[in-house]
N, C-alpha and C. Protein backbone atom coordinates (compact mmCIF):
# COMPACT_ATOMS: atom_id res chain seq x y z
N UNK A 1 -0.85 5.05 -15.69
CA UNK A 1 -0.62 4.06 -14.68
C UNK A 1 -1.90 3.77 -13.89
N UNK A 2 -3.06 5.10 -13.62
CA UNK A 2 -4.20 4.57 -13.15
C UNK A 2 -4.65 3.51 -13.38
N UNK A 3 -4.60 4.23 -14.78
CA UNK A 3 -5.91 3.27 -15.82
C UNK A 3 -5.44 2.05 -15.62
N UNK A 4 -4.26 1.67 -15.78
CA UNK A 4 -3.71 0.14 -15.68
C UNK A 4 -4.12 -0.67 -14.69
N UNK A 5 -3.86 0.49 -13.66
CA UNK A 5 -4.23 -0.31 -12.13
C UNK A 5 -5.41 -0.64 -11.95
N UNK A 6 -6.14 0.30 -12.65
CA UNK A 6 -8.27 0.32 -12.81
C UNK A 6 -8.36 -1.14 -13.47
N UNK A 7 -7.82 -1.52 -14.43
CA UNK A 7 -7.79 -2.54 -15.33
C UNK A 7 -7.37 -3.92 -14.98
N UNK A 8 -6.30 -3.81 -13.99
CA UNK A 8 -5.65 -4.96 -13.46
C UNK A 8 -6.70 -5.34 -12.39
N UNK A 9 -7.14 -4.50 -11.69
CA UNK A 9 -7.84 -5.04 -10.46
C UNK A 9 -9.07 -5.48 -10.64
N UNK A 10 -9.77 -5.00 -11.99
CA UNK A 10 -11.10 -5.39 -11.95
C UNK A 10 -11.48 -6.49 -12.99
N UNK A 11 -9.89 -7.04 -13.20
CA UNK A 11 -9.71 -8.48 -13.95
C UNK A 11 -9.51 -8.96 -12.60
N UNK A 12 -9.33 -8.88 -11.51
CA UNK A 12 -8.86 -9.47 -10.68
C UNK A 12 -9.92 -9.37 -9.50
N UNK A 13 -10.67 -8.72 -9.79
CA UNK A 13 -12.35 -8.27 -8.49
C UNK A 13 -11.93 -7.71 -7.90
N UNK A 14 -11.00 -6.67 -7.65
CA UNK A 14 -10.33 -5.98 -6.55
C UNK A 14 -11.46 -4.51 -6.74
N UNK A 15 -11.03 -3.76 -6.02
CA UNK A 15 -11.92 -2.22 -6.09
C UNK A 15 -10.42 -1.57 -6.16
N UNK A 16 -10.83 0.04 -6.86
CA UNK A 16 -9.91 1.06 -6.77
C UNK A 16 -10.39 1.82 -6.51
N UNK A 17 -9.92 2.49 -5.09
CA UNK A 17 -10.91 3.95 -5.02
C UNK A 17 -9.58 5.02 -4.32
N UNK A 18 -8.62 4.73 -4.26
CA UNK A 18 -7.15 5.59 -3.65
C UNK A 18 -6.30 6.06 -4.25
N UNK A 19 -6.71 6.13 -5.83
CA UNK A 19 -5.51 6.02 -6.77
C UNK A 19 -4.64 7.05 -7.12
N UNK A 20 -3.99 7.68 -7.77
CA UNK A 20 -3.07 9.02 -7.65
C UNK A 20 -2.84 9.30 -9.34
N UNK A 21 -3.67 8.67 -9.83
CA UNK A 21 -3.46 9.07 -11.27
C UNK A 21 -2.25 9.73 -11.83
N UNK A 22 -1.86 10.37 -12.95
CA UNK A 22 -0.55 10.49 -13.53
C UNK A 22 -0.17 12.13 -12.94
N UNK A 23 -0.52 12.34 -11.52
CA UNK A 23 -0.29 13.58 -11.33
C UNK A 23 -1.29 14.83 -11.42
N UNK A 24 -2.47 14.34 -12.43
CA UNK A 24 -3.46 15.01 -12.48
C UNK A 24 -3.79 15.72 -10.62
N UNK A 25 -4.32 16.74 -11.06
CA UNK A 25 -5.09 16.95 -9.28
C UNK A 25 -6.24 16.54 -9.17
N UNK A 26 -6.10 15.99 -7.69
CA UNK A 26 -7.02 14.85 -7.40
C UNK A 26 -7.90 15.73 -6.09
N UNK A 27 -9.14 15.51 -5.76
CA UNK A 27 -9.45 16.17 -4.79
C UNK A 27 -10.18 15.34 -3.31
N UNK A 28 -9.54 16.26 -2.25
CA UNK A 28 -9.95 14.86 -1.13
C UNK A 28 -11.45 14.02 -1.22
N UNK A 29 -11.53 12.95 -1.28
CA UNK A 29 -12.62 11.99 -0.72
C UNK A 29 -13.11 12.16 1.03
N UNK A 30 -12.22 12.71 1.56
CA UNK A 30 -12.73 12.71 3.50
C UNK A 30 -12.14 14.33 3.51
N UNK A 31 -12.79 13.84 4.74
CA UNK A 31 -12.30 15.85 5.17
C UNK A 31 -11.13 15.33 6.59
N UNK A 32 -10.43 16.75 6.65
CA UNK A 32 -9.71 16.49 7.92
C UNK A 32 -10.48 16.07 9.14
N UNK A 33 -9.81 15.57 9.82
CA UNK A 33 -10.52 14.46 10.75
C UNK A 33 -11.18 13.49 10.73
N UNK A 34 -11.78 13.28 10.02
CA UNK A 34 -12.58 11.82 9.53
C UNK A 34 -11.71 10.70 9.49
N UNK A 35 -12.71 10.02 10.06
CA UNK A 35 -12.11 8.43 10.45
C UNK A 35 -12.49 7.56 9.48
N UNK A 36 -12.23 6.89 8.44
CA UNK A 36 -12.97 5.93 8.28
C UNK A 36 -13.03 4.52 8.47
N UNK A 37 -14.10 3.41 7.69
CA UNK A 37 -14.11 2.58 8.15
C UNK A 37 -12.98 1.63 7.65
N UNK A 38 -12.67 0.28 8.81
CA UNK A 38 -11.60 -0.49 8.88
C UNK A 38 -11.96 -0.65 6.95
N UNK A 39 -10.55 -1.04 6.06
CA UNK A 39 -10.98 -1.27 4.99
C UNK A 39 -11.32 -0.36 3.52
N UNK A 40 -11.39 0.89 4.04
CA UNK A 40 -11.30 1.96 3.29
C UNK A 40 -10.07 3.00 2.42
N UNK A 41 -9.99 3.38 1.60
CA UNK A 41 -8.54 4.33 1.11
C UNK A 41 -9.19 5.70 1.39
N UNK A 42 -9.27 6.35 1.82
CA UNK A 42 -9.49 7.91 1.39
C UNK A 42 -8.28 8.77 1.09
N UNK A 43 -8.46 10.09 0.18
CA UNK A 43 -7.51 10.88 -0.13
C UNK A 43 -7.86 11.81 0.42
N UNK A 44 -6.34 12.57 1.45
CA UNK A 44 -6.89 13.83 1.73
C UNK A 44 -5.58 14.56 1.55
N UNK A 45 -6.21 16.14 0.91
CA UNK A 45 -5.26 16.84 0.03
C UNK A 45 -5.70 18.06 0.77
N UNK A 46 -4.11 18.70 0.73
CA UNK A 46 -4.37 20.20 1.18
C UNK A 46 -3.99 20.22 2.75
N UNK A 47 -3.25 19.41 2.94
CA UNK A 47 -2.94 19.04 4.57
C UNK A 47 -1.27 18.99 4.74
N UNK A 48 -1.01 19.75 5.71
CA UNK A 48 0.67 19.83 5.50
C UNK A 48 0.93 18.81 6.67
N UNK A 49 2.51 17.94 5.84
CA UNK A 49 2.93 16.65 6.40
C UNK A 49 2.87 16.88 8.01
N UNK A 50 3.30 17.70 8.35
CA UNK A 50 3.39 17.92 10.22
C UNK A 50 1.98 17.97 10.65
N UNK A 51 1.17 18.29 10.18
CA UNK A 51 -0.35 18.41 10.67
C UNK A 51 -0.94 16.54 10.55
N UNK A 52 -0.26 15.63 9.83
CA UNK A 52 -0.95 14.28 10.00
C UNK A 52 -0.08 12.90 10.95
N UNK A 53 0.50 13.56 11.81
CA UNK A 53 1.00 13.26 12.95
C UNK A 53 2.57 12.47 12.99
N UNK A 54 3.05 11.44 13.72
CA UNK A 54 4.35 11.31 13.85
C UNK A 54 4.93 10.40 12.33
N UNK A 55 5.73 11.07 11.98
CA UNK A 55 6.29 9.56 11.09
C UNK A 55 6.68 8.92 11.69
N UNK A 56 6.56 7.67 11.09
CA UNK A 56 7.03 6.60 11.43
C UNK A 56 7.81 5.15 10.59
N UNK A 57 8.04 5.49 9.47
CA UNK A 57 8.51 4.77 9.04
C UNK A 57 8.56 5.51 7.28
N UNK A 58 9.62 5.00 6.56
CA UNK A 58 10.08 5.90 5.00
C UNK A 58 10.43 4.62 4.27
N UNK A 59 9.52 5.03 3.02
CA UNK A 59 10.31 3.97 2.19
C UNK A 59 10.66 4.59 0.36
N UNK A 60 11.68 4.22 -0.01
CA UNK A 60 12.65 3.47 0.43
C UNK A 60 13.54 4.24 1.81
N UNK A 61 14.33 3.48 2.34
CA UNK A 61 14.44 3.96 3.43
C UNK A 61 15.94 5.75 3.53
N UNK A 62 16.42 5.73 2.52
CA UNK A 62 16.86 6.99 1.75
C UNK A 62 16.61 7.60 0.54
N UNK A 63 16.42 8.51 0.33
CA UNK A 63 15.95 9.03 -0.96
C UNK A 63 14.51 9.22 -0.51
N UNK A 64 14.14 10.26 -1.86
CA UNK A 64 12.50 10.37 -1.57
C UNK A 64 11.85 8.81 -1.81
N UNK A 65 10.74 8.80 -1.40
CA UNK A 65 9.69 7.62 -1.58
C UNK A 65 8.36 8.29 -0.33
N UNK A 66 8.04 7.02 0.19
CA UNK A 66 6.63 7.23 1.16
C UNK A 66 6.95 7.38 1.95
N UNK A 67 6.06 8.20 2.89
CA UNK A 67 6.38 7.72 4.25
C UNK A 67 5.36 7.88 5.01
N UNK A 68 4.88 6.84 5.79
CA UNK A 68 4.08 6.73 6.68
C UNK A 68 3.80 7.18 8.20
N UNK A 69 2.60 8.45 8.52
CA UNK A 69 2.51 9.19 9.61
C UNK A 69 1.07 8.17 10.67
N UNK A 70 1.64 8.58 12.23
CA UNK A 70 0.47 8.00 12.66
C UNK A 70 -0.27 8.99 13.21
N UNK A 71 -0.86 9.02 13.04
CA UNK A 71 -2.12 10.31 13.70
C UNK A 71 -2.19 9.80 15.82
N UNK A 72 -1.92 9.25 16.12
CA UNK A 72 -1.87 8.78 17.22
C UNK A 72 -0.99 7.79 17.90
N UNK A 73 0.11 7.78 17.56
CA UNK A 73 1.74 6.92 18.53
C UNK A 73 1.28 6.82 19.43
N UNK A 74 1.59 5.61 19.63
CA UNK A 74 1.16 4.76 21.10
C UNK A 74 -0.22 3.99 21.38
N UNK A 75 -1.02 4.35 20.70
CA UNK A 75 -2.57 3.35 20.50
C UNK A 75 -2.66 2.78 19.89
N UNK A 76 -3.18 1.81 20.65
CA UNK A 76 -3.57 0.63 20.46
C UNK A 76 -4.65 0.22 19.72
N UNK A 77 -5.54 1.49 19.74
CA UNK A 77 -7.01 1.49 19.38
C UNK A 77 -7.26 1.53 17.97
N UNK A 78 -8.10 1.10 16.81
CA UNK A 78 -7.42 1.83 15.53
C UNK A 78 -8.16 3.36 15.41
N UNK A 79 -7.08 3.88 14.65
CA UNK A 79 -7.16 5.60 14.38
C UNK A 79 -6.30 5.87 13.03
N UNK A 80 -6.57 6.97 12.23
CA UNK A 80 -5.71 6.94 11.10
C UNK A 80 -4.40 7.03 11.02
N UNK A 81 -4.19 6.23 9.84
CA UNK A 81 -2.90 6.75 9.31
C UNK A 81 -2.69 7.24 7.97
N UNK A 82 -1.56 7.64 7.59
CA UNK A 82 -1.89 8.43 6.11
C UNK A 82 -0.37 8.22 5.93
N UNK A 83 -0.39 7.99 4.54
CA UNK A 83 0.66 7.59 3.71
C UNK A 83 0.91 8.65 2.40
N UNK A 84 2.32 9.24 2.44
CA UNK A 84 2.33 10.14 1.41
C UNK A 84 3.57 10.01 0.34
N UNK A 85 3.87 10.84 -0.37
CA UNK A 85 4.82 10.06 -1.71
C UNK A 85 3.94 10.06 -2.82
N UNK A 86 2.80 10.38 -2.96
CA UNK A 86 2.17 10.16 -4.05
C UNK A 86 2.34 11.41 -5.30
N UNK A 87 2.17 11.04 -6.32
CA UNK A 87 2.53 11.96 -7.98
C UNK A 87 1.10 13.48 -7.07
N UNK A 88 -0.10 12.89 -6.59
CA UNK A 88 -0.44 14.13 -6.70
C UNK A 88 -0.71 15.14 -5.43
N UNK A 89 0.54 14.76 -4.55
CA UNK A 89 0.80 15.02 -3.48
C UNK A 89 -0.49 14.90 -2.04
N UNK A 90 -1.20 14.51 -2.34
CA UNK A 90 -2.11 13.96 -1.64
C UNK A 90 -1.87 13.04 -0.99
N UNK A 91 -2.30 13.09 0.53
CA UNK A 91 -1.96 11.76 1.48
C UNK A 91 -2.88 10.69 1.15
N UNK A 92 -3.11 9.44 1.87
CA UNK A 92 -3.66 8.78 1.46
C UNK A 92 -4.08 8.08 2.84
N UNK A 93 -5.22 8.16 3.48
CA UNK A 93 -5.66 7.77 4.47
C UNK A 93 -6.16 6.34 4.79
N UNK A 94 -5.57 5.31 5.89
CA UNK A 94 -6.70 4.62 6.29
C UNK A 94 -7.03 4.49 7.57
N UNK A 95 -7.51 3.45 8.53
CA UNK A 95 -7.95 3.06 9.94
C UNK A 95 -7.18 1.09 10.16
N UNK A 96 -6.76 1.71 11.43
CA UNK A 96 -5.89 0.64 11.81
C UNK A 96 -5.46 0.78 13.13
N UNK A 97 -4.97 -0.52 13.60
CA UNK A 97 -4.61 -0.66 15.22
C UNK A 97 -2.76 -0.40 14.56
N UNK A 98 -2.75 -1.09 13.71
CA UNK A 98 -0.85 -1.49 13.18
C UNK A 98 -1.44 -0.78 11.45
N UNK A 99 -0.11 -0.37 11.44
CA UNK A 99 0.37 -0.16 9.95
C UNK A 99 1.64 -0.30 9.66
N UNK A 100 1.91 -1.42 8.78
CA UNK A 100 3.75 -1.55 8.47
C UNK A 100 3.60 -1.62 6.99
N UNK A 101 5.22 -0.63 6.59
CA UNK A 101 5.48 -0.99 5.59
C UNK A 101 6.20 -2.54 5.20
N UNK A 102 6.47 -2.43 4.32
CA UNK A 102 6.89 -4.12 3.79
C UNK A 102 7.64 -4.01 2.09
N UNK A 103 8.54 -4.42 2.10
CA UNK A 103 9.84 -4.02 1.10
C UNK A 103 9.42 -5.29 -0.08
N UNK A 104 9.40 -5.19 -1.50
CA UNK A 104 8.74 -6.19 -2.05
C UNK A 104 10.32 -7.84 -2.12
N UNK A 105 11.15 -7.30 -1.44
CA UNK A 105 12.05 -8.77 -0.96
C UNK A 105 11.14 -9.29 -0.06
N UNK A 106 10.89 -8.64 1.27
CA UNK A 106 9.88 -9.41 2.29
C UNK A 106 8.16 -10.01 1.62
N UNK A 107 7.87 -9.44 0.63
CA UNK A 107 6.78 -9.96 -0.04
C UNK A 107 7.14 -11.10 -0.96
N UNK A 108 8.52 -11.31 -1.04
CA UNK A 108 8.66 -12.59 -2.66
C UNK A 108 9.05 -13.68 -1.24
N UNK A 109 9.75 -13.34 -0.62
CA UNK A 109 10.44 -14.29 0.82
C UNK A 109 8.52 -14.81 1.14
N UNK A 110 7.77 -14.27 1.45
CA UNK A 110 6.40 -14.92 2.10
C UNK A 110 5.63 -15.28 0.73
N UNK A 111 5.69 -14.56 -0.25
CA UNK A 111 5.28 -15.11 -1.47
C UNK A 111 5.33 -16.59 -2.17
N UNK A 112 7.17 -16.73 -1.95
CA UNK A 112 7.55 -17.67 -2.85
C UNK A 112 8.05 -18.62 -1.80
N UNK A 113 8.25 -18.08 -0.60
CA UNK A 113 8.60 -19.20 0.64
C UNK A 113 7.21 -20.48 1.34
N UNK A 114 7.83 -21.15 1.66
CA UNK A 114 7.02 -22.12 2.83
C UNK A 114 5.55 -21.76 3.05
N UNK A 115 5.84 -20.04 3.29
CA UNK A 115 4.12 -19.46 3.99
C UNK A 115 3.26 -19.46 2.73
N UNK A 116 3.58 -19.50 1.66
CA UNK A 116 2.77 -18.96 0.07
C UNK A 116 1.40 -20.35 0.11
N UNK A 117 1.81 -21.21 0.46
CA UNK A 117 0.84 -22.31 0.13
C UNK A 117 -0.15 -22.26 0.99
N UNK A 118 0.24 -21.34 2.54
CA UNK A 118 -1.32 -20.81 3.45
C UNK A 118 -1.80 -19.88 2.46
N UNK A 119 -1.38 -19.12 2.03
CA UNK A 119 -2.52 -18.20 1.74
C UNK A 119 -2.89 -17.80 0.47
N UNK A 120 -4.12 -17.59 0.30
CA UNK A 120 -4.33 -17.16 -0.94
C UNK A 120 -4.23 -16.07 -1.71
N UNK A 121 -4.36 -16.29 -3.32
CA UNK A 121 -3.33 -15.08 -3.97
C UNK A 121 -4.48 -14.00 -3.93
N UNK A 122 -4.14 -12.64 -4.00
CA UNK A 122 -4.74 -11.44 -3.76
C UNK A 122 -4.56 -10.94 -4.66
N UNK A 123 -5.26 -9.65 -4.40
CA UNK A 123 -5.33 -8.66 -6.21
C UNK A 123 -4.14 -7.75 -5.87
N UNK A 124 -3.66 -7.85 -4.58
CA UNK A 124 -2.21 -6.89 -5.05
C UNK A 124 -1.17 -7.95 -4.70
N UNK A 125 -1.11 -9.48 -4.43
CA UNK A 125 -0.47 -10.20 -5.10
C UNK A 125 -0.55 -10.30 -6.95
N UNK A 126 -1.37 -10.35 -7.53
CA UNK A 126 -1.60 -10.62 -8.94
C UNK A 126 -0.94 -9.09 -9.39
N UNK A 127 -1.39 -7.63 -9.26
CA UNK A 127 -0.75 -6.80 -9.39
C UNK A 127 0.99 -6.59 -9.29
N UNK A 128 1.52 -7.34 -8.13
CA UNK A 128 2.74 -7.68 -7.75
C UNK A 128 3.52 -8.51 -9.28
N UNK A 129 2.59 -9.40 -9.27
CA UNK A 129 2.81 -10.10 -10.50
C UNK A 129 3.13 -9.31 -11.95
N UNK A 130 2.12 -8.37 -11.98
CA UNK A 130 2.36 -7.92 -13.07
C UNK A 130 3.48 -7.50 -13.57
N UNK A 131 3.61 -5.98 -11.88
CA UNK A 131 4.78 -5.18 -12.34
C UNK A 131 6.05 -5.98 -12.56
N UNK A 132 6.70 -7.22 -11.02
CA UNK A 132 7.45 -7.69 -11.34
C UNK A 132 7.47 -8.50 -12.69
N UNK A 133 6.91 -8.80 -13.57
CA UNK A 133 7.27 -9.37 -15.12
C UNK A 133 7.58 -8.16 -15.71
N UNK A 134 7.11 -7.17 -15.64
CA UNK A 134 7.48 -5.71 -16.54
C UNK A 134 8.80 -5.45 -16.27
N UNK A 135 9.23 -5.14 -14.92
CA UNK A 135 10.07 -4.45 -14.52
C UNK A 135 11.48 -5.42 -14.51
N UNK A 136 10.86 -6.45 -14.11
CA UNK A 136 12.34 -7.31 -13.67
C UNK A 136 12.32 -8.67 -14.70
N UNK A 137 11.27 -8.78 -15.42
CA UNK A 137 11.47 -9.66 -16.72
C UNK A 137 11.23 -11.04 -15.92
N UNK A 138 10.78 -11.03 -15.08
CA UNK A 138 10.63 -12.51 -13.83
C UNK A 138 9.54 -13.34 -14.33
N UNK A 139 9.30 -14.65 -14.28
CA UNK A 139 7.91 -15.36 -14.49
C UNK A 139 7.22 -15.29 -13.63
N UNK A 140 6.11 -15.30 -13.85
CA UNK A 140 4.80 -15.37 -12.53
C UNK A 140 5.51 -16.50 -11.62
N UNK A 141 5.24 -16.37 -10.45
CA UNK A 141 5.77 -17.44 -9.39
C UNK A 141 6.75 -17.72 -9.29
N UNK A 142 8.09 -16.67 -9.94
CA UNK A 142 9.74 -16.81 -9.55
C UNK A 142 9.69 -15.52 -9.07
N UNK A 143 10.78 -15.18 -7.67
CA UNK A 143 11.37 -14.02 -7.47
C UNK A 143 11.58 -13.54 -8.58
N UNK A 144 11.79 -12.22 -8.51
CA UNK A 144 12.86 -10.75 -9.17
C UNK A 144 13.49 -11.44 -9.35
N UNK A 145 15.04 -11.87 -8.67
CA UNK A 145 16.24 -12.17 -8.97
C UNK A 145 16.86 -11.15 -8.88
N UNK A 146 17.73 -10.68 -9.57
CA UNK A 146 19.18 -9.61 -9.58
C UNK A 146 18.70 -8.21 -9.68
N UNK A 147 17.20 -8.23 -10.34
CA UNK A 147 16.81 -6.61 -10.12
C UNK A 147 15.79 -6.02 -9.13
N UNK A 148 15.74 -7.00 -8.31
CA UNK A 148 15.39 -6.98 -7.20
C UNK A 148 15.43 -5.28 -6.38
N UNK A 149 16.60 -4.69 -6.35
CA UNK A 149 16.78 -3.35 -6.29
C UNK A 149 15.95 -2.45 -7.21
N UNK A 150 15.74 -2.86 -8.38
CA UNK A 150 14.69 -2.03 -9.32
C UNK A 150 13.01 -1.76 -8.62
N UNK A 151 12.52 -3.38 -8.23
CA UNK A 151 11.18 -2.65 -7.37
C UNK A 151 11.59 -1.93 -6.12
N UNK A 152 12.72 -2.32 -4.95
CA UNK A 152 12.56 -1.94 -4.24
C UNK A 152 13.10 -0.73 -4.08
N UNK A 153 13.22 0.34 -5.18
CA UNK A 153 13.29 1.52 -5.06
C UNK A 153 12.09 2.30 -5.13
N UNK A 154 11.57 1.74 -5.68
CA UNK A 154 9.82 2.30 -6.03
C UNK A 154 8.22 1.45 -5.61
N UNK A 155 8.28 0.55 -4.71
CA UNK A 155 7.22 -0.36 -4.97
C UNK A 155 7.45 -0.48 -3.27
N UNK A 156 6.33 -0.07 -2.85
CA UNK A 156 6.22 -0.76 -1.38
C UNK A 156 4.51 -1.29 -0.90
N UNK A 157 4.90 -1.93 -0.38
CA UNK A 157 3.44 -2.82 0.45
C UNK A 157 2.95 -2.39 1.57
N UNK A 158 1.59 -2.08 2.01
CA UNK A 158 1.48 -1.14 3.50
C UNK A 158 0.55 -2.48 3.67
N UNK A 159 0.72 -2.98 4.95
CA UNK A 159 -0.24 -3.74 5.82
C UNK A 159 -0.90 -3.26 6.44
N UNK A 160 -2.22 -3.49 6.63
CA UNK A 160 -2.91 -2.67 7.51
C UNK A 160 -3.89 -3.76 8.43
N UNK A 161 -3.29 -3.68 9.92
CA UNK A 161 -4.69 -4.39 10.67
C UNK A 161 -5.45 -3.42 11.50
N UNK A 162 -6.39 -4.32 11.44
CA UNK A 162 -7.48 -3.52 12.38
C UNK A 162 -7.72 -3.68 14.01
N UNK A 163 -6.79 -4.53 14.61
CA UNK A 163 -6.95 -4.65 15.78
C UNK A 163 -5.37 -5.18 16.33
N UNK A 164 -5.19 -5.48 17.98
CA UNK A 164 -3.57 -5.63 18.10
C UNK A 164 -4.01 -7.44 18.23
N UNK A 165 -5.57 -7.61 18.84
CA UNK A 165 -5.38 -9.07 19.30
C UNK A 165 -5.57 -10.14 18.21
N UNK A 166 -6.44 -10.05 17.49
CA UNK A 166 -6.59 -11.14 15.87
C UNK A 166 -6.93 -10.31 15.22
N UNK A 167 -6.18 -11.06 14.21
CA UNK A 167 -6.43 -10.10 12.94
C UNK A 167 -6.84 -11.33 12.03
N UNK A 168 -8.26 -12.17 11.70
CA UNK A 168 -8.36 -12.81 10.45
C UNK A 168 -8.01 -12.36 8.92
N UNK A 169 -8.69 -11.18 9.25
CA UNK A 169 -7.99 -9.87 7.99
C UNK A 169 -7.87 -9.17 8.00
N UNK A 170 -6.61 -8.44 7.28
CA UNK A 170 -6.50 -7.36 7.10
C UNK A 170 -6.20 -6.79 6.04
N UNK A 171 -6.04 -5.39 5.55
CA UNK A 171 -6.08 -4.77 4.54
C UNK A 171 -4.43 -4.58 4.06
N UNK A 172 -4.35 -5.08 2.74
CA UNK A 172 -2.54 -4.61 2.14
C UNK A 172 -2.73 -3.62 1.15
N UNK A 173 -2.10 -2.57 0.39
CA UNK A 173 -1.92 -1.95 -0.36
C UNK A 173 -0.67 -1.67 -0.59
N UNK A 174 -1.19 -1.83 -2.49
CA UNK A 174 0.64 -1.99 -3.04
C UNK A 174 0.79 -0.57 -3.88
N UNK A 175 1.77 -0.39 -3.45
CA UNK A 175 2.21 1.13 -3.89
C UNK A 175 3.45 1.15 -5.04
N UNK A 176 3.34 1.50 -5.89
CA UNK A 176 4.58 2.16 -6.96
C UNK A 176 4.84 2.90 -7.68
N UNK A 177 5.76 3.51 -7.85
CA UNK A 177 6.32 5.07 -8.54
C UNK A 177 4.69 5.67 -8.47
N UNK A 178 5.10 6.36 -6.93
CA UNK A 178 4.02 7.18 -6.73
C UNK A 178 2.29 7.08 -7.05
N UNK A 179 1.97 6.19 -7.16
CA UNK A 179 0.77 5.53 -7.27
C UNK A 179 -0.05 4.34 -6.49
N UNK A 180 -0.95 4.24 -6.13
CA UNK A 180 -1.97 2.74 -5.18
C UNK A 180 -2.22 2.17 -6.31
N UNK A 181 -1.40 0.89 -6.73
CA UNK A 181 -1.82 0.17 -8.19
C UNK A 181 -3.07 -1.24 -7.52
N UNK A 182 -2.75 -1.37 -5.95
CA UNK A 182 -4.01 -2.36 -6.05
C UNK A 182 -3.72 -2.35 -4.00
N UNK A 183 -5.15 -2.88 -4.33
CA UNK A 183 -5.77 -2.90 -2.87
C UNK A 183 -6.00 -4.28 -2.58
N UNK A 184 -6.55 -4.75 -1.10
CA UNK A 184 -7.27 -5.89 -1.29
C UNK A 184 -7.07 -6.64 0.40
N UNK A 185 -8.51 -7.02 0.61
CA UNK A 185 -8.58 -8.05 2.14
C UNK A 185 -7.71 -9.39 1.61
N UNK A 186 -6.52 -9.60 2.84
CA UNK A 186 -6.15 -10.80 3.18
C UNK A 186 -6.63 -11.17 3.80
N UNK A 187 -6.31 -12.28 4.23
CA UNK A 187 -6.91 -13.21 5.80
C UNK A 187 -6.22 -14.64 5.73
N UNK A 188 -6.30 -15.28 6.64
CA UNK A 188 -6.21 -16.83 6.97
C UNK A 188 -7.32 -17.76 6.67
């Protein structure tokens, strides 16, 4: 599934540097505490879930899947967050004022709705693309449809901005069955 994701994105100019390979052990890129910059994935392994601060949000929202901790509730300022669920149990770090998850219904609704014609397509839109034709048999540029429940048991979207007042861009990453299949700056 790496390799795929290595493959998809760099048909697509995207970078991969967060990825979770097939379970293999992976070893951290940052050390505990390290911040990095707005825009970055780091992996950090060897860190128990209560030590990377409050959860705040699980997806899917029963059953195992991700779930997203904030190293600092209540700021405003950006500071990390780390996202875990991954095959090689490694969190997955970035820097942000906001971090939300996002269910891939709320991605086909802004995808395939009204808002799709602001913005332009991304490498984990095109990734989006992929899986949904694999998984749900869909054409490029139609919803899922009826198996719609199939990604959203396994496939979630993390938004990431870097500030609370404008955000021209910010960072999304698309996540599935335990893997970062693609990264990539949005903006307006």
């Amino acid at each position: 599934m790496a390799l795929l994701a290595a493959l998809m994105l760099a048909a697509c100019g995207g970078t991969f540097n967060g990825g979770s390979g097939s379970g293999s052990a992976q070893r951290s890129t940052v050390e505990r505490g390290q911040v990095l910059p707005f825009g970055e994935v780091g992996i950090l392994c060897g860190v128990p879930d209560k030590e990377l601060g409050q959860a705040i949000a699980k997806h899917p929202e029963n059953g195992r899947g991700y779930v997203l901790y904030d190293s600092r509730p209540g700021s405003t300022a950006p500071h990390s967050f780390f996202v875990t669920g991954f095959k090689d149990r490694c969190a997955r770090q970035v820097t942000g004022a906001l971090v939300l998850f996002g269910s891939p219904s709320m991605h086909e609704q802004l995808r395939y709705g009204l808002p799709a014609k602001s913005q332009p397509v991304s490498a984990t839109d095109d990734a989006y693309e992929a899986l949904k034709s694999r998984i749900c048999g869909a054409a490029r540029g139609a919803p899922c449809g009826s198996r719609i429940d199939r990604m959203e048991n396994s496939t979630v979207f993390v938004t990431i901005y870097g500030n609370f007042t404008s955000n021209p861009t910010w960072l999304e990453l698309l996540l599935h069955d335990g893997a970062l299949v693609a990264q990539g700056m949005k903006g307006r």
